[in-house]
C-alpha atoms as a PDB file:
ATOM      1  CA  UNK A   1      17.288 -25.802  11.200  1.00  0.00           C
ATOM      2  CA  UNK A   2      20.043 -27.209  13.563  1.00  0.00           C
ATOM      3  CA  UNK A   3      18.156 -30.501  13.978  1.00  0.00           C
ATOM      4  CA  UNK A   4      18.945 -31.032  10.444  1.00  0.00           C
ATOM      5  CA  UNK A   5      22.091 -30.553  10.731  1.00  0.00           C
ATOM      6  CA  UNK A   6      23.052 -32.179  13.421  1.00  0.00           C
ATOM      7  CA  UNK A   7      21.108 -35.258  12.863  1.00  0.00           C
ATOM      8  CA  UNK A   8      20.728 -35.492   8.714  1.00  0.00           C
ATOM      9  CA  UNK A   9      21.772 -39.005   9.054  1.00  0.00           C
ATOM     10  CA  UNK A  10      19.018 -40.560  11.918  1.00  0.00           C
ATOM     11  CA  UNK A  11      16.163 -38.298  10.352  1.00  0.00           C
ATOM     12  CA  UNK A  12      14.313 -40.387   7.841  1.00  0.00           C
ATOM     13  CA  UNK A  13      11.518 -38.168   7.675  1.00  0.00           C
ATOM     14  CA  UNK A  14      10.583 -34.338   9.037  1.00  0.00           C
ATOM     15  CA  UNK A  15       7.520 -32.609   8.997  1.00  0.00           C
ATOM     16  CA  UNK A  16       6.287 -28.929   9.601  1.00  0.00           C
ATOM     17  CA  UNK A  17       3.172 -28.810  10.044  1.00  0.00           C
ATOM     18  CA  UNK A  18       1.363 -25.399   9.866  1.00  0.00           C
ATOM     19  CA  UNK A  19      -1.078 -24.095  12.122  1.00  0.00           C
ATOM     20  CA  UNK A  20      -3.037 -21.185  14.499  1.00  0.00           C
ATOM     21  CA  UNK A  21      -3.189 -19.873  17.835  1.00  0.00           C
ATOM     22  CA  UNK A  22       0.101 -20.165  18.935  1.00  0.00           C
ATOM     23  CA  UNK A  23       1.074 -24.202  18.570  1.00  0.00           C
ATOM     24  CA  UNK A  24       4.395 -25.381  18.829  1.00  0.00           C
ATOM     25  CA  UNK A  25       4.898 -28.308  19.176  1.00  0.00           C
ATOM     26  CA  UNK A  26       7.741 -31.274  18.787  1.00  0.00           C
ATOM     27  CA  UNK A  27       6.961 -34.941  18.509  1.00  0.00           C
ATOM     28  CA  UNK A  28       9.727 -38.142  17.852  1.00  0.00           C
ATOM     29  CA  UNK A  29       7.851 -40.654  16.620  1.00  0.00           C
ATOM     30  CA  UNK A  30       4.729 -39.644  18.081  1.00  0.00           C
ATOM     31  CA  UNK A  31       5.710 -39.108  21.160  1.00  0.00           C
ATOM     32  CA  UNK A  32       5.080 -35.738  22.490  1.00  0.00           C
ATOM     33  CA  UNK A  33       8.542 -33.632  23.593  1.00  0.00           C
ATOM     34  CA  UNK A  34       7.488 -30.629  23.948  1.00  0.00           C
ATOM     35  CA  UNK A  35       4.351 -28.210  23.704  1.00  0.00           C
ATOM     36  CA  UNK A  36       4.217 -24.577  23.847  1.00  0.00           C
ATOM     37  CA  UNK A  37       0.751 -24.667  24.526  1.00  0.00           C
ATOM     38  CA  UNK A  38       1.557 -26.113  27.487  1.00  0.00           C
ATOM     39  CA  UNK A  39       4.507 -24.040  28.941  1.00  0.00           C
ATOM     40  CA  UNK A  40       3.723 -20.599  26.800  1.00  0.00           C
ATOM     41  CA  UNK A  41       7.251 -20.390  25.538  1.00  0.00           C
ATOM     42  CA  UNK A  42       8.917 -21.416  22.940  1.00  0.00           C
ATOM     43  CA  UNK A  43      11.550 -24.332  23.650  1.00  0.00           C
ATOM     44  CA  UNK A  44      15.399 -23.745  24.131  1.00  0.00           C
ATOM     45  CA  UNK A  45      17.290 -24.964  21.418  1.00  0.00           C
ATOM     46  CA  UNK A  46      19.398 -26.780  22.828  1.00  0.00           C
ATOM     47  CA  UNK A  47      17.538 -28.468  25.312  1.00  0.00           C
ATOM     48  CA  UNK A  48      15.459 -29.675  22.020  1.00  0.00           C
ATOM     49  CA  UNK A  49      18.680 -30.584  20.219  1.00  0.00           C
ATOM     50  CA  UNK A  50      19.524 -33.072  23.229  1.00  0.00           C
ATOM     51  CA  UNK A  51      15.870 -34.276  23.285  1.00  0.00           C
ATOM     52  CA  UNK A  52      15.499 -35.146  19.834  1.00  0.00           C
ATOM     53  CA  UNK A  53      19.355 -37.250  19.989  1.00  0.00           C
ATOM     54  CA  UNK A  54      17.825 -39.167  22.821  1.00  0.00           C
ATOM     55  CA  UNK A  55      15.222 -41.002  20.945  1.00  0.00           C
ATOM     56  CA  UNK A  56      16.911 -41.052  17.711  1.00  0.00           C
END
């Protein structure tokens, strides 16, 4: 998981949650980033990456 990697010192805590029907999605403090269930595809990578360093 690059997010991991890249930011292992600003994550204090990660969580995967499992689930049905398709749902992916990514949150930073409960804010909303992304949802697939809104697009119907899967995020790029590094667009996430950049993303997540922005509210970190």
């Amino acid at each position: 998981m690059k997010l991991l990697s890249e930011y292992k010192q600003k994550i204090k805590d990660l969580k995967l949650i499992p689930s049905g029907g398709g749902c992916f999605e990514v949150k930073v403090n409960g804010d909303l980033l992304y949802s697939k269930l809104k697009t119907g595809q899967f995020p790029d990578e590094q667009a996430m990456l950049e993303a997540v360093g922005k509210r970190l």
